[in-house]
N, C-alpha and C. Protein backbone atom coordinates (compact mmCIF):
# COMPACT_ATOMS: atom_id res chain seq x y z
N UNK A 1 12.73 11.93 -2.36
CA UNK A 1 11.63 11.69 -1.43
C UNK A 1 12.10 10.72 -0.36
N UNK A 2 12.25 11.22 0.68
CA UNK A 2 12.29 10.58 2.16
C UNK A 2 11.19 9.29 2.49
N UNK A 3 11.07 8.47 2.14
CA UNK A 3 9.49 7.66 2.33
C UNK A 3 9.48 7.10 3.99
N UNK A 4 10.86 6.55 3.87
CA UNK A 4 10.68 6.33 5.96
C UNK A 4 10.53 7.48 6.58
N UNK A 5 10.64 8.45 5.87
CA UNK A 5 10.76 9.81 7.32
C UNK A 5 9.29 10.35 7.40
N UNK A 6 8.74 10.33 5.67
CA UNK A 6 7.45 11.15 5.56
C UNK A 6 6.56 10.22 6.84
N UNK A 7 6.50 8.80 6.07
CA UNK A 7 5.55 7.87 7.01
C UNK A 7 5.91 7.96 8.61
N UNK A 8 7.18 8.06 9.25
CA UNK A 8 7.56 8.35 10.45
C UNK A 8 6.75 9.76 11.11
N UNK A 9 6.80 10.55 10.15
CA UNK A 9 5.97 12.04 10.35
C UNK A 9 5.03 12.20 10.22
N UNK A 10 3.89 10.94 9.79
CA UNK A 10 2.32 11.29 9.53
C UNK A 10 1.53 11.83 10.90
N UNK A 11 2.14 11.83 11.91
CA UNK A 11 1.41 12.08 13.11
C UNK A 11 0.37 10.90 13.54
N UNK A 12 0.23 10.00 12.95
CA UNK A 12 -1.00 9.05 13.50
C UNK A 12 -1.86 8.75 11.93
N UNK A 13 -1.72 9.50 11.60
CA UNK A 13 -2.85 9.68 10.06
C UNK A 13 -2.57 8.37 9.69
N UNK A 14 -3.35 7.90 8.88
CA UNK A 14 -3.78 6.18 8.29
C UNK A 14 -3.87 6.47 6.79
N UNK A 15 -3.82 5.54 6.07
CA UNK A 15 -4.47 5.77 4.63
C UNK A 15 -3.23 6.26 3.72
N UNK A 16 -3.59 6.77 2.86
CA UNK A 16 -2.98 7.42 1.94
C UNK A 16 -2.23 8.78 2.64
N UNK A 17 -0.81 8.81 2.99
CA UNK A 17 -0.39 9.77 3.32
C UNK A 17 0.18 10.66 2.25
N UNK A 18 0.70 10.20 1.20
CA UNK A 18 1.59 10.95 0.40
C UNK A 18 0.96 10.29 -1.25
N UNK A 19 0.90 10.99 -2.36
CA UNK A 19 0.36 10.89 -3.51
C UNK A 19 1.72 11.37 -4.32
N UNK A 20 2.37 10.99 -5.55
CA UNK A 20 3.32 11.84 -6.50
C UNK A 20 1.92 12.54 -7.68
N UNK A 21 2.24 13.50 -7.36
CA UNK A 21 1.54 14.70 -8.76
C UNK A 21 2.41 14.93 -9.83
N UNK A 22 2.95 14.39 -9.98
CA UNK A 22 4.34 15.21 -10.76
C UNK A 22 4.44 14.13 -12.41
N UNK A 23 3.71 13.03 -12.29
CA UNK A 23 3.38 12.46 -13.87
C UNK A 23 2.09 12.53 -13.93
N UNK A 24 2.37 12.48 -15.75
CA UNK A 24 0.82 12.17 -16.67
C UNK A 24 0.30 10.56 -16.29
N UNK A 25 1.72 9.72 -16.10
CA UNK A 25 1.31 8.22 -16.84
C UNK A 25 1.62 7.65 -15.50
N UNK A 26 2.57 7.69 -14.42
CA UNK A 26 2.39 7.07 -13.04
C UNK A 26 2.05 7.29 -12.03
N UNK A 27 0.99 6.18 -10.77
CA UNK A 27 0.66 7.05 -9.78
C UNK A 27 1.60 6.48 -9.37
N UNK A 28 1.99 6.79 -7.36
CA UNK A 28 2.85 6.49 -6.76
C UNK A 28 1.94 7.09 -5.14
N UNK A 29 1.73 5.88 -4.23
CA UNK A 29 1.05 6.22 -3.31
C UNK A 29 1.76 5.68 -2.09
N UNK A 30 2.12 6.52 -1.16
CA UNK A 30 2.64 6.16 0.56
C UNK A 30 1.52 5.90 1.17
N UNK A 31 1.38 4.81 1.31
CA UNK A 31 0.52 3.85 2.57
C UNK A 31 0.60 3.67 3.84
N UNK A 32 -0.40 4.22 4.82
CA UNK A 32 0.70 3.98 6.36
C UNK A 32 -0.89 3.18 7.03
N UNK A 33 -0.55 2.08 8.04
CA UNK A 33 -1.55 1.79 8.89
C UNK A 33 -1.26 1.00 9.79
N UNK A 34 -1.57 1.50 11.02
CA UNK A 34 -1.58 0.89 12.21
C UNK A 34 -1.55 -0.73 12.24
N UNK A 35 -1.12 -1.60 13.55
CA UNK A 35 -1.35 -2.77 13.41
C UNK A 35 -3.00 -3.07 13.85
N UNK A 36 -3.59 -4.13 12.71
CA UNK A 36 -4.47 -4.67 12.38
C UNK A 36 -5.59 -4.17 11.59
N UNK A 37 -4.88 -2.92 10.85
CA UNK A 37 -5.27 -1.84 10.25
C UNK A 37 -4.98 -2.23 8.53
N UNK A 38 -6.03 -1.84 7.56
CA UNK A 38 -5.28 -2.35 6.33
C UNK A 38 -6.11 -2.13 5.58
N UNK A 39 -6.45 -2.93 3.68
CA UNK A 39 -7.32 -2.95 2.69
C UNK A 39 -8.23 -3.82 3.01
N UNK A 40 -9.36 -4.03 2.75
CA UNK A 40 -10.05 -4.99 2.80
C UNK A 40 -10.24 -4.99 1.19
N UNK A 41 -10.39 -6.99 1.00
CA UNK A 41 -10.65 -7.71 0.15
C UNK A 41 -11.59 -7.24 -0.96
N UNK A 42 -10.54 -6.98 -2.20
CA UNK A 42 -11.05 -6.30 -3.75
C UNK A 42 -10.45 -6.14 -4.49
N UNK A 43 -11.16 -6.79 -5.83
CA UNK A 43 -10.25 -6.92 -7.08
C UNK A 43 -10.23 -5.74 -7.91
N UNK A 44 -8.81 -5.65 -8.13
CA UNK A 44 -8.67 -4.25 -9.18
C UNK A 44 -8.29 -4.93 -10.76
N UNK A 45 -9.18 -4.59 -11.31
CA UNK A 45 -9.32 -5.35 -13.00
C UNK A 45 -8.80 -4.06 -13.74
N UNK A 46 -8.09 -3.44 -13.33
CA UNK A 46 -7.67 -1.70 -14.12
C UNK A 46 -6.24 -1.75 -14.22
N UNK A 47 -5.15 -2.38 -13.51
CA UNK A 47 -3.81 -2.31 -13.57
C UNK A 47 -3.22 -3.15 -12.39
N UNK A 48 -1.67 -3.59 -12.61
CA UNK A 48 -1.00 -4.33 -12.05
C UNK A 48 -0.16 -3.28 -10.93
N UNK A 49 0.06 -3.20 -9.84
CA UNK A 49 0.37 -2.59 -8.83
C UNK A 49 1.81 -3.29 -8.25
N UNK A 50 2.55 -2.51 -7.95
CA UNK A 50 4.22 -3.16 -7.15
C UNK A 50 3.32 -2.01 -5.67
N UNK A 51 3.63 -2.79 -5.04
CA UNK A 51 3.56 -2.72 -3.70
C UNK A 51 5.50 -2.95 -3.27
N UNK A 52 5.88 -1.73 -2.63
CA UNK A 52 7.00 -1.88 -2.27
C UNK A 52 7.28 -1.37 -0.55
N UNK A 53 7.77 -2.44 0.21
CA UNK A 53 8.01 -1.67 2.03
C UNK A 53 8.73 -0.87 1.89
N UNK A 54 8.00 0.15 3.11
CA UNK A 54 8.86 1.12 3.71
C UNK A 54 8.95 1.12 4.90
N UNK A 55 8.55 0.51 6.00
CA UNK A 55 8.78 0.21 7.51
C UNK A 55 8.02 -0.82 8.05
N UNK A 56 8.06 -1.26 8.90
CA UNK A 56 7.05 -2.04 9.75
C UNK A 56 6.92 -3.35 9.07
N UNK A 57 6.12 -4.39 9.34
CA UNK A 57 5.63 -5.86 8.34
C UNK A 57 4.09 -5.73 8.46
N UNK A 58 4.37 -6.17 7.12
CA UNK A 58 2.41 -6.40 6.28
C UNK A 58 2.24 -7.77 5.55
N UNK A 59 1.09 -8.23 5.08
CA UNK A 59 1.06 -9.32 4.21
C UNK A 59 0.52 -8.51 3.26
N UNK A 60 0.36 -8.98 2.02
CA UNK A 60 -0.24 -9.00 1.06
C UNK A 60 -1.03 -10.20 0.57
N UNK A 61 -2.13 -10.27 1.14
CA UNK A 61 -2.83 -11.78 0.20
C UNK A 61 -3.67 -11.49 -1.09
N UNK A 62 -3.10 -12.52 -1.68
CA UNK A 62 -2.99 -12.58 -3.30
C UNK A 62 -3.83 -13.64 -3.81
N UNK A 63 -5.12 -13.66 -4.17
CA UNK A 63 -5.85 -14.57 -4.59
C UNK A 63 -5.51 -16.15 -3.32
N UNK A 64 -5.20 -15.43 -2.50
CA UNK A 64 -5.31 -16.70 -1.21
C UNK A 64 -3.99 -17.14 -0.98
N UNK A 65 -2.85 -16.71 -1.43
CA UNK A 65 -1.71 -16.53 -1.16
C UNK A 65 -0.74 -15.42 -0.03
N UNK A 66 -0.62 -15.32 1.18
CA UNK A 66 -0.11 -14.32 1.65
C UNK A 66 1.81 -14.03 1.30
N UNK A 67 2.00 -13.13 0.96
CA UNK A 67 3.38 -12.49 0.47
C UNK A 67 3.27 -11.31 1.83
N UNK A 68 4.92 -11.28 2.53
CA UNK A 68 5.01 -10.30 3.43
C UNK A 68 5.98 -9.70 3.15
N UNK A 69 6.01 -8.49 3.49
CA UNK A 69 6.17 -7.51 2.76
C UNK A 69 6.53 -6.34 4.01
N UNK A 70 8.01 -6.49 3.95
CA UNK A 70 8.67 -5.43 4.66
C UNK A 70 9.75 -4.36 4.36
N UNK A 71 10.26 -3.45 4.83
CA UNK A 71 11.52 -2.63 4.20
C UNK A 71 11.95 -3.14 3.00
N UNK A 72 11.96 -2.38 2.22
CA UNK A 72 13.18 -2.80 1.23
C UNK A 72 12.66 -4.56 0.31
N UNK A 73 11.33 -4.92 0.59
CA UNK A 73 10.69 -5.79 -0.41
C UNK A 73 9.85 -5.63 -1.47
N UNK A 74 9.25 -6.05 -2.09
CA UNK A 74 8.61 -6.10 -3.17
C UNK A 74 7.87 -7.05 -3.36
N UNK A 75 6.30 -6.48 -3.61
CA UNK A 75 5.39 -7.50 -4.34
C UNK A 75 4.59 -7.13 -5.53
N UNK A 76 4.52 -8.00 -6.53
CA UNK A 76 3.69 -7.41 -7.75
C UNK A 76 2.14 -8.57 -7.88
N UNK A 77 1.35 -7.34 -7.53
CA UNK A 77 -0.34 -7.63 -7.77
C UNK A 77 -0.64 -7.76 -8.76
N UNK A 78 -0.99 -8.92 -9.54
CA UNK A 78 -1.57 -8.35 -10.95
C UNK A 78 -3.07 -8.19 -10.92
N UNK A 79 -3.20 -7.44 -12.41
CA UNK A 79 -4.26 -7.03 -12.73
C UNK A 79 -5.68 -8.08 -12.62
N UNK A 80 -6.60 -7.79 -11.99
CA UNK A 80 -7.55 -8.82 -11.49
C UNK A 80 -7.30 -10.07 -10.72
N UNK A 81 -6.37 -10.07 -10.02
CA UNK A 81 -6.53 -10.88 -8.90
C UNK A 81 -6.71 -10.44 -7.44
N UNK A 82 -7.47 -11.20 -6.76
CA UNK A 82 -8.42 -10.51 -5.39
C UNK A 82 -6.98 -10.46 -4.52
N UNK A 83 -7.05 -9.40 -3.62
CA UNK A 83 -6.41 -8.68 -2.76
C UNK A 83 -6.61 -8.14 -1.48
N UNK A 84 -5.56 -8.34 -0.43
CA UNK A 84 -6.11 -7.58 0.52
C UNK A 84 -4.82 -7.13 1.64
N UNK A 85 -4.90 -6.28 2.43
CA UNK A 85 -3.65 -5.54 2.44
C UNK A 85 -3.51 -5.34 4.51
N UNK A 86 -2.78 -6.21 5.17
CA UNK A 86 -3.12 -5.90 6.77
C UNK A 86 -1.44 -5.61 7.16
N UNK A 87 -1.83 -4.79 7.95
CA UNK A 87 -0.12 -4.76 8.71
C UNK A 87 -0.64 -5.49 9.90
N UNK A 88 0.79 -5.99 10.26
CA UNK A 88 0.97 -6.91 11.32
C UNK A 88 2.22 -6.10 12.13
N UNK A 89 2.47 -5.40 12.62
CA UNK A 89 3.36 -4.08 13.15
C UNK A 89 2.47 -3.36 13.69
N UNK A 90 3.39 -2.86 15.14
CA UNK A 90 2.69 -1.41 14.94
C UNK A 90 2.22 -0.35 13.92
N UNK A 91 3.17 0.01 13.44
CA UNK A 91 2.83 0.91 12.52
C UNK A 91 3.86 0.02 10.92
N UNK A 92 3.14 0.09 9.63
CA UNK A 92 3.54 -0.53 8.56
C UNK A 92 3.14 0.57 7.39
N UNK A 93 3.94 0.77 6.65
CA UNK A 93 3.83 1.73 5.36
C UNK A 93 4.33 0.81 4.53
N UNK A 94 4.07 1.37 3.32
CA UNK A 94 4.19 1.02 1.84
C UNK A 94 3.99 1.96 0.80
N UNK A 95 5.10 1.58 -0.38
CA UNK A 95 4.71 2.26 -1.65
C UNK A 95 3.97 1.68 -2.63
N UNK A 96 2.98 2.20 -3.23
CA UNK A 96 2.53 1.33 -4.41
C UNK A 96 2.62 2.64 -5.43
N UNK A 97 2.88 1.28 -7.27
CA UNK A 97 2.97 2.56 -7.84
C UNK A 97 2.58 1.07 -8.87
N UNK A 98 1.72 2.11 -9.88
CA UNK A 98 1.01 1.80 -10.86
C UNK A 98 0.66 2.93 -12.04
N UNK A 99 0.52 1.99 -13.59
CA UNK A 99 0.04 3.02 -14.11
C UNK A 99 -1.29 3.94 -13.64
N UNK A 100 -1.23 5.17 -14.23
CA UNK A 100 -2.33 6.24 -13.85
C UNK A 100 -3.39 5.84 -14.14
N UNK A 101 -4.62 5.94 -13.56
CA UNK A 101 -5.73 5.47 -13.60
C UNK A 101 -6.55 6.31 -12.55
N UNK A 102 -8.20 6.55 -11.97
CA UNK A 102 -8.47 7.43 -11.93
C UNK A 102 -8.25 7.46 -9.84
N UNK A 103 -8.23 8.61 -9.07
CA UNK A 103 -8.32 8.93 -7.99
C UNK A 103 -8.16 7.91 -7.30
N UNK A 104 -7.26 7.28 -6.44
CA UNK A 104 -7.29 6.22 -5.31
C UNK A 104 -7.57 6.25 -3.92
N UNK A 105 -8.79 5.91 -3.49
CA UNK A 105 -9.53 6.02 -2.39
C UNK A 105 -9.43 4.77 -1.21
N UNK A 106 -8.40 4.74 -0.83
CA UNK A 106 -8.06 3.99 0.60
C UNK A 106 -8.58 5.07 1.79
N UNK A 107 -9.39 3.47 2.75
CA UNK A 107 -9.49 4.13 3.97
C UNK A 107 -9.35 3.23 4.82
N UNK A 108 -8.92 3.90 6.06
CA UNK A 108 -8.03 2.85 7.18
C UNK A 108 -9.50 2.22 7.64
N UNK A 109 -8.90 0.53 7.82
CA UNK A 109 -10.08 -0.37 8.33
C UNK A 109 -9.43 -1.08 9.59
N UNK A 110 -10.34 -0.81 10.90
CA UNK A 110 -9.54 -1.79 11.63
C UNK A 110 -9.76 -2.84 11.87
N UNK A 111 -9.33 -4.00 12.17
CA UNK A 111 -9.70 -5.63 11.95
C UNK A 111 -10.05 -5.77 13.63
């Protein structure tokens, strides 16, 4: 899987570009969003998430901590602590991958 090229190729699209179908037990989600574009603030009490870059710079704030998060970094969310997700780039993608749990519903917010 190409992850800089897919996100390079979304055409503009925001949100959840790319999903892996292919396990029972892991999701794996390509994230793309514009600058000032991102998650808004919410705790996931269901599983611990790696947030990993694939282009552009983002923060990750972490119970009031910001972690940034570009190419080739890594951050691990744990389970129930508040979150929230902004690129600061033009355009910023990310992988997150977590155990399976049910349908993940991101939608692009602009700040």
């Amino acid at each position: 899987m190409d992850l800089a090229g897919t996100a390079a190729d979304a055409g503009g699209r925001t949100g959840v570009i790319w999903t892996l179908l292919e396990s029972d037990d892991l999701n794996a989600n390509l994230v793309r969003f514009e600058a000032g574009e991102g998650v808004d603030e919410h705790i996931n009490d269901e599983v611990d998430v790696i947030f990993v870059g694939v282009s552009g710079t983002g923060s990750i704030l972490t119970n009031g901590e910001e972690r940034r998060l570009s190419a080739g970094t890594l951050v691990l969310a744990r389970r129930g602590a508040r979150r929230s997700v902004l690129s600061r780039s033009e355009v910023f993608s990310y992988l997150t991958i977590h155990r399976r749990r049910g349908p993940l519903q991101i939608e692009s917010k602009a700040r």
